[in-house]
N, C-alpha and C. Protein backbone atom coordinates (compact mmCIF):
# COMPACT_ATOMS: atom_id res chain seq x y z
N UNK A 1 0.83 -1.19 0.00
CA UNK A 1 0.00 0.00 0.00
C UNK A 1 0.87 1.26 0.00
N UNK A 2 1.83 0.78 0.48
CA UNK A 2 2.98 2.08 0.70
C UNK A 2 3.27 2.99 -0.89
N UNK A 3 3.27 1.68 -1.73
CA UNK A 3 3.69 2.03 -3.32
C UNK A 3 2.80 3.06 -3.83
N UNK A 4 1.58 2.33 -3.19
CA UNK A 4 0.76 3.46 -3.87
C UNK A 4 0.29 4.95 -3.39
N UNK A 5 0.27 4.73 -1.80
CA UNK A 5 0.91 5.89 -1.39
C UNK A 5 1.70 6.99 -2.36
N UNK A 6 2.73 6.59 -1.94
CA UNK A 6 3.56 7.15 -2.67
C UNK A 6 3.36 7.77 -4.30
N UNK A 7 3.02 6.95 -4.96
CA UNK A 7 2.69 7.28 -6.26
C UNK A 7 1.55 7.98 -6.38
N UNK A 8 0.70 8.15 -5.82
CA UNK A 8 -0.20 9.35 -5.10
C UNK A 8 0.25 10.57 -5.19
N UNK A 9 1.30 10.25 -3.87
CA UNK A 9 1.87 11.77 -3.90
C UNK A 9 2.80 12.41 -5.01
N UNK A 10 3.19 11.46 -5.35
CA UNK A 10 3.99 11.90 -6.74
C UNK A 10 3.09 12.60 -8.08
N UNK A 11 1.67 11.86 -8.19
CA UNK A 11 1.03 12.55 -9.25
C UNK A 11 1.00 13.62 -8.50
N UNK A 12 0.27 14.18 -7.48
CA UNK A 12 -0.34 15.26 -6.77
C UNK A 12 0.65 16.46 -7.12
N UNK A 13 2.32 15.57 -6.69
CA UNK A 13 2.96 17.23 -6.71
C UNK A 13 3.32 17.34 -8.55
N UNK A 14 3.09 16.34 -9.27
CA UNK A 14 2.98 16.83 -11.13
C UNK A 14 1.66 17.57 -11.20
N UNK A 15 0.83 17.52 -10.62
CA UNK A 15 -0.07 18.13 -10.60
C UNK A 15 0.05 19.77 -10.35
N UNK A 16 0.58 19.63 -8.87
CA UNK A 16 0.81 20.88 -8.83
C UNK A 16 2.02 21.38 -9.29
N UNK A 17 2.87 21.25 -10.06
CA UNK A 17 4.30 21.71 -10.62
C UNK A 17 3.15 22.23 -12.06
N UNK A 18 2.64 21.46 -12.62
CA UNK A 18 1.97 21.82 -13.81
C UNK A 18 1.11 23.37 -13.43
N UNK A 19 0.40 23.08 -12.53
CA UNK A 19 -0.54 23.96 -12.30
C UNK A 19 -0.10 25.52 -11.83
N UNK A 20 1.12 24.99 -11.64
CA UNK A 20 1.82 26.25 -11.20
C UNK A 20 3.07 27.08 -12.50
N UNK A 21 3.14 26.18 -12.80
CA UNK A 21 3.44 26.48 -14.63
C UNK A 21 2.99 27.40 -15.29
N UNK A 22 1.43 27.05 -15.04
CA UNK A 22 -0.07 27.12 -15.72
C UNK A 22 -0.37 29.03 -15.64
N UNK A 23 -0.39 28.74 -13.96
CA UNK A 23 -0.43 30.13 -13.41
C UNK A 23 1.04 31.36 -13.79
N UNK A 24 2.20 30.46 -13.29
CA UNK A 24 3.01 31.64 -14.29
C UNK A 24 3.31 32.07 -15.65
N UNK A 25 2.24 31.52 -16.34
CA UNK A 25 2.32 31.67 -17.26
C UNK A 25 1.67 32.77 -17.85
N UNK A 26 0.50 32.53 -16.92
CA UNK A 26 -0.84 33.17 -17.34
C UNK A 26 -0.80 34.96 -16.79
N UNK A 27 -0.39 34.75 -15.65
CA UNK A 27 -0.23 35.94 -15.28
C UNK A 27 0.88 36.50 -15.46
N UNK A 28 1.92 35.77 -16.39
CA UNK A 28 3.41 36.91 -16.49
C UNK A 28 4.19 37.15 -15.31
N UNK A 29 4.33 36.19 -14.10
CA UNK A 29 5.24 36.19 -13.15
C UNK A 29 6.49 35.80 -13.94
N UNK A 30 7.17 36.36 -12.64
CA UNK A 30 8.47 35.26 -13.17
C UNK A 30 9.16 35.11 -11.59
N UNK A 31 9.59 33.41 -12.43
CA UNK A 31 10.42 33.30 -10.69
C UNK A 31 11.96 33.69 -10.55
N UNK A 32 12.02 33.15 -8.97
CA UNK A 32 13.46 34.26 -8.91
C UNK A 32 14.58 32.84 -9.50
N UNK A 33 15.51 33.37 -9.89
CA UNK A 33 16.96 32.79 -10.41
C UNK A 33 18.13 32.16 -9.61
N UNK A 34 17.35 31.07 -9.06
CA UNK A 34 17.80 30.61 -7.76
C UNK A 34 19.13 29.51 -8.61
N UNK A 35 18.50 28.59 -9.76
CA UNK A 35 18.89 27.66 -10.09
C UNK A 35 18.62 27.68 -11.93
N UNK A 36 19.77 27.62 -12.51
CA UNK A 36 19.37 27.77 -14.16
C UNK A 36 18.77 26.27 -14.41
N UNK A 37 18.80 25.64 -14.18
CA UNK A 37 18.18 24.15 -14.44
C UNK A 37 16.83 24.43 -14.28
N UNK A 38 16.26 24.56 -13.03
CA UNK A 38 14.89 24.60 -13.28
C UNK A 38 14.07 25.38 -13.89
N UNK A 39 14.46 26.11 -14.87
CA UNK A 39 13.64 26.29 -15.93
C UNK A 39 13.38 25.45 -17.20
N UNK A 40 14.14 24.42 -17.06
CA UNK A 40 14.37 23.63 -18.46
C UNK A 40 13.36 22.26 -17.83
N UNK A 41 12.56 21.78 -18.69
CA UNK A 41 11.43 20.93 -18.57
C UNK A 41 11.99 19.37 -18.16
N UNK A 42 13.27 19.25 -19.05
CA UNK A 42 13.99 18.02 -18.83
C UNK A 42 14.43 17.64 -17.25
N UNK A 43 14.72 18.77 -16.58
CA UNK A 43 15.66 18.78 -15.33
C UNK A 43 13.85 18.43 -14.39
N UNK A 44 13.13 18.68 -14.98
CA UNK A 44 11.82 18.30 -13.91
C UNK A 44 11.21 16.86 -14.74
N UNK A 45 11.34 16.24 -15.71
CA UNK A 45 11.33 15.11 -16.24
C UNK A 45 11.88 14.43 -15.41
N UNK A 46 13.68 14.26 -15.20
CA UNK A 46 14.31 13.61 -14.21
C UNK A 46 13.99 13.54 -13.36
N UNK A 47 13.53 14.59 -12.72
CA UNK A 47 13.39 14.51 -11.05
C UNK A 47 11.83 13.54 -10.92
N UNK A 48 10.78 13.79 -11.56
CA UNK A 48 10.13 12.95 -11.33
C UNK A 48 10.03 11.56 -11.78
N UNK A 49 11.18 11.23 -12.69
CA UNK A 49 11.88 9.61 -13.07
C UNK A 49 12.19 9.33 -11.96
N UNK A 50 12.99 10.18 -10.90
CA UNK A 50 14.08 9.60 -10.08
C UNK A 50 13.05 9.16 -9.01
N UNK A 51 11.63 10.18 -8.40
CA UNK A 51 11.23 10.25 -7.64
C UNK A 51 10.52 9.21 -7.87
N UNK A 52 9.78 8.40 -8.85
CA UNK A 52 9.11 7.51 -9.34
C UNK A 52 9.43 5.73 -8.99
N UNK A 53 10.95 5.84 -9.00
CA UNK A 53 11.98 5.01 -8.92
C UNK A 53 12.60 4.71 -7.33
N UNK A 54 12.27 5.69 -6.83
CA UNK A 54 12.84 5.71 -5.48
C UNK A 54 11.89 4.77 -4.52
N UNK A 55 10.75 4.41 -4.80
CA UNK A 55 10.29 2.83 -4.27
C UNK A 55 10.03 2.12 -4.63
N UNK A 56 10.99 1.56 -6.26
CA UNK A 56 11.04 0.69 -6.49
C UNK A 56 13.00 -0.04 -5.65
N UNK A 57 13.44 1.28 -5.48
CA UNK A 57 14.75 0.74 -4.70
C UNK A 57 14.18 0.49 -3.15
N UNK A 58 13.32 1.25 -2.90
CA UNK A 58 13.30 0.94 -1.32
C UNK A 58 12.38 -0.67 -1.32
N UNK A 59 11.74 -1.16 -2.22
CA UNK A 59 11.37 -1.96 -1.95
C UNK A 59 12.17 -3.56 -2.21
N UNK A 60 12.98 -3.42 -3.34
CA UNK A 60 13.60 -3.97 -3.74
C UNK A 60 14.98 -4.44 -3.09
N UNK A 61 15.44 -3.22 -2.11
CA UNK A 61 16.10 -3.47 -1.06
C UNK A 61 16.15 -4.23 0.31
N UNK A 62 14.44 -3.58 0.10
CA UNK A 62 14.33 -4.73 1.27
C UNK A 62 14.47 -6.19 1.20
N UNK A 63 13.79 -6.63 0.02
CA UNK A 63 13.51 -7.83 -0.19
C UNK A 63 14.46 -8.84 -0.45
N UNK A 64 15.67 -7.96 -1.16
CA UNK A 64 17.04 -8.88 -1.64
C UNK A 64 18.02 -8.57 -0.99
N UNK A 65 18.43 -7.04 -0.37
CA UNK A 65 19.74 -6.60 0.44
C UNK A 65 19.89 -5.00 -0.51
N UNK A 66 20.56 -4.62 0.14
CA UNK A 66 21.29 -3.55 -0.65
C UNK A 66 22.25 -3.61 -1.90
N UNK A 67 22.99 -4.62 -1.91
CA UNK A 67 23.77 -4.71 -2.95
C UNK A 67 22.88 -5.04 -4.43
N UNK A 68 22.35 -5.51 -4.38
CA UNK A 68 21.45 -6.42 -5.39
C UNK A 68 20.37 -5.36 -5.63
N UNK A 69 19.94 -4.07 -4.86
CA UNK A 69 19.03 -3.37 -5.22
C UNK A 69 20.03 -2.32 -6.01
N UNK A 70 21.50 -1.52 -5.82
CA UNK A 70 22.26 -0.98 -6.70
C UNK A 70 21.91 -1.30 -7.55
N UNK A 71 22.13 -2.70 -8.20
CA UNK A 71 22.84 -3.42 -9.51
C UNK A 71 21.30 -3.73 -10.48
N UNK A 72 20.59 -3.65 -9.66
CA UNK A 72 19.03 -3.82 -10.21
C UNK A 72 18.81 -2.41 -10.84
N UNK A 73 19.00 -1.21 -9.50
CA UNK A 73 18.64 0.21 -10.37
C UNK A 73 19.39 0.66 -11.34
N UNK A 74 20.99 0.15 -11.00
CA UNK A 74 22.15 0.46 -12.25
C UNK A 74 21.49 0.29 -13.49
N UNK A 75 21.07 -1.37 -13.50
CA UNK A 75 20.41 -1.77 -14.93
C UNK A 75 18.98 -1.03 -15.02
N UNK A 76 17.96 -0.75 -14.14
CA UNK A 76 17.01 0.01 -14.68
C UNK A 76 17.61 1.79 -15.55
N UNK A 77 17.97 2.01 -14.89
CA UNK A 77 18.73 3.00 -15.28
C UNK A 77 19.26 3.45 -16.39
N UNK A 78 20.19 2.30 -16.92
CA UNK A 78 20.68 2.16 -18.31
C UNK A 78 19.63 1.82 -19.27
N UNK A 79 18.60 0.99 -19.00
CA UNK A 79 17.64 0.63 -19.85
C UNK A 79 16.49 1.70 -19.83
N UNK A 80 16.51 2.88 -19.36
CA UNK A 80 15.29 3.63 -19.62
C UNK A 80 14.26 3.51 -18.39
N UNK A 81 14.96 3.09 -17.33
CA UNK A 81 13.26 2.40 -16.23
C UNK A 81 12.66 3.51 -15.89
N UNK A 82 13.32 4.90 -15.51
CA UNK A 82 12.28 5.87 -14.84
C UNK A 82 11.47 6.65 -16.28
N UNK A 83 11.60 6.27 -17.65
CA UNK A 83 10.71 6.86 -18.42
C UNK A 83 9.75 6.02 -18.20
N UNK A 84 9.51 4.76 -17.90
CA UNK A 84 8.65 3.62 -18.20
C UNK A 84 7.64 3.87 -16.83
N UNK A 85 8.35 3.85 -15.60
CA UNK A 85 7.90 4.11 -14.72
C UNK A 85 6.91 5.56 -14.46
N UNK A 86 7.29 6.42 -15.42
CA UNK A 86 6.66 7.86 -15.08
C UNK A 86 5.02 7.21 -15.95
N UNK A 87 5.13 6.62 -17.39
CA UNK A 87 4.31 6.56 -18.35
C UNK A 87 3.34 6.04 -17.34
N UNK A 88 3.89 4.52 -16.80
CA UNK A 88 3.13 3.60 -15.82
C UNK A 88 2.40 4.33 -14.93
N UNK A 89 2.98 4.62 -14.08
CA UNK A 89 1.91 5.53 -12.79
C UNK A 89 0.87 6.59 -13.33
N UNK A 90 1.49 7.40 -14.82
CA UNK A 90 0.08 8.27 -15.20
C UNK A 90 -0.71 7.54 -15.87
N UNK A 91 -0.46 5.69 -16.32
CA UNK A 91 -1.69 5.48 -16.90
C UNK A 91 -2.59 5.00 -15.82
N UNK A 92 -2.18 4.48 -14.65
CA UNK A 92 -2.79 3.87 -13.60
C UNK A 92 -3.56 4.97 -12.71
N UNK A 93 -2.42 6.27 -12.56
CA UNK A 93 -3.40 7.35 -12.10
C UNK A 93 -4.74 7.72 -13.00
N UNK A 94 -4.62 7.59 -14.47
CA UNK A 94 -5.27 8.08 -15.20
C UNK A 94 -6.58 7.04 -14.78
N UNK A 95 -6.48 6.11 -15.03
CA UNK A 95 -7.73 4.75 -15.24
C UNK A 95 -8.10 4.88 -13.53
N UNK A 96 -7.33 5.43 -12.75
CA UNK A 96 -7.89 5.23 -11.00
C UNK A 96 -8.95 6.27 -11.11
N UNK A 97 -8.56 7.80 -11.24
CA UNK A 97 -9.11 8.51 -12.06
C UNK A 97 -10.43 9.03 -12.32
N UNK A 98 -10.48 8.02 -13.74
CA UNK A 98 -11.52 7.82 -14.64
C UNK A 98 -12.65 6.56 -14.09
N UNK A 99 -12.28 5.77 -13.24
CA UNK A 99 -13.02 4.52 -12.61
C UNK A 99 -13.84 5.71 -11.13
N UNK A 100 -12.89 6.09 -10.16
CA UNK A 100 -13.70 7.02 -9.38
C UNK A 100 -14.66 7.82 -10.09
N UNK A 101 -14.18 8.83 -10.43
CA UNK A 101 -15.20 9.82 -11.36
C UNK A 101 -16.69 9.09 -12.13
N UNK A 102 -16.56 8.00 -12.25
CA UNK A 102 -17.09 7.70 -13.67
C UNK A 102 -17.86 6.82 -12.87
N UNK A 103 -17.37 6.16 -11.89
CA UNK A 103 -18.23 5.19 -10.96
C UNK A 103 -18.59 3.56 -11.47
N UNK A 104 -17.14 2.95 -11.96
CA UNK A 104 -16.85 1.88 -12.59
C UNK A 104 -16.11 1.11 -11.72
N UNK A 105 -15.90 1.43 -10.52
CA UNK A 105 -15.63 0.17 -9.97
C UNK A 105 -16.51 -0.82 -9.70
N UNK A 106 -15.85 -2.72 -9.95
CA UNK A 106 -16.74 -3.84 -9.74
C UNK A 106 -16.33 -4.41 -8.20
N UNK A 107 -16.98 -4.61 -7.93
CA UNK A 107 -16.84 -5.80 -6.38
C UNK A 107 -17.13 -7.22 -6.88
């Protein structure tokens, strides 16, 4: 339950990173120049790959040890896992979603 927890909170704050996008956009703010990265869309791509990924190591750690959860994320890593992982959680948020709203859950 923890997973999903989590992946909860992860849509919530894309939610609000978007929404706040949304608003500086609209009204012509601008933010202050704390960090040149975060203006670039990619550097908030990553972060929510990484954040996406971060319980699949905590869980994975538990279950096998620490060493074996490295060498697991090494290889997710190289193979693309936190793009796969971001797609995953917005289609599952999406269909959780659309089943509440819509009033499609079965028992």
């Amino acid at each position: 339950i923890g997973f999903y927890i989590s992946t909860l909170l992860a849509v919530w704050g894309l939610y609000a990173f978007c929404y706040q996008r949304v608003f500086i956009a609209a009204f012509n703010l601008s933010m202050p120049k704390s960090f040149v990265g975060l203006d670039t869309v990619g550097y908030w791509i990553g972060t929510m790959g990484v954040l996406l990924t971060v319980p699949i190591i905590c869980s994975i750690a538990l279950e096998r040890g620490a060493w074996k959860a490295t060498t697991k994320v090494l290889n997710m890593l190289v193979s693309g896992g936190p793009l796969f992982f971001m797609f995953h959680m917005g289609t599952k948020a999406h269909y959780f979603a659309r089943t509440i709203l819509s009033g499609g859950a079965k028992y």
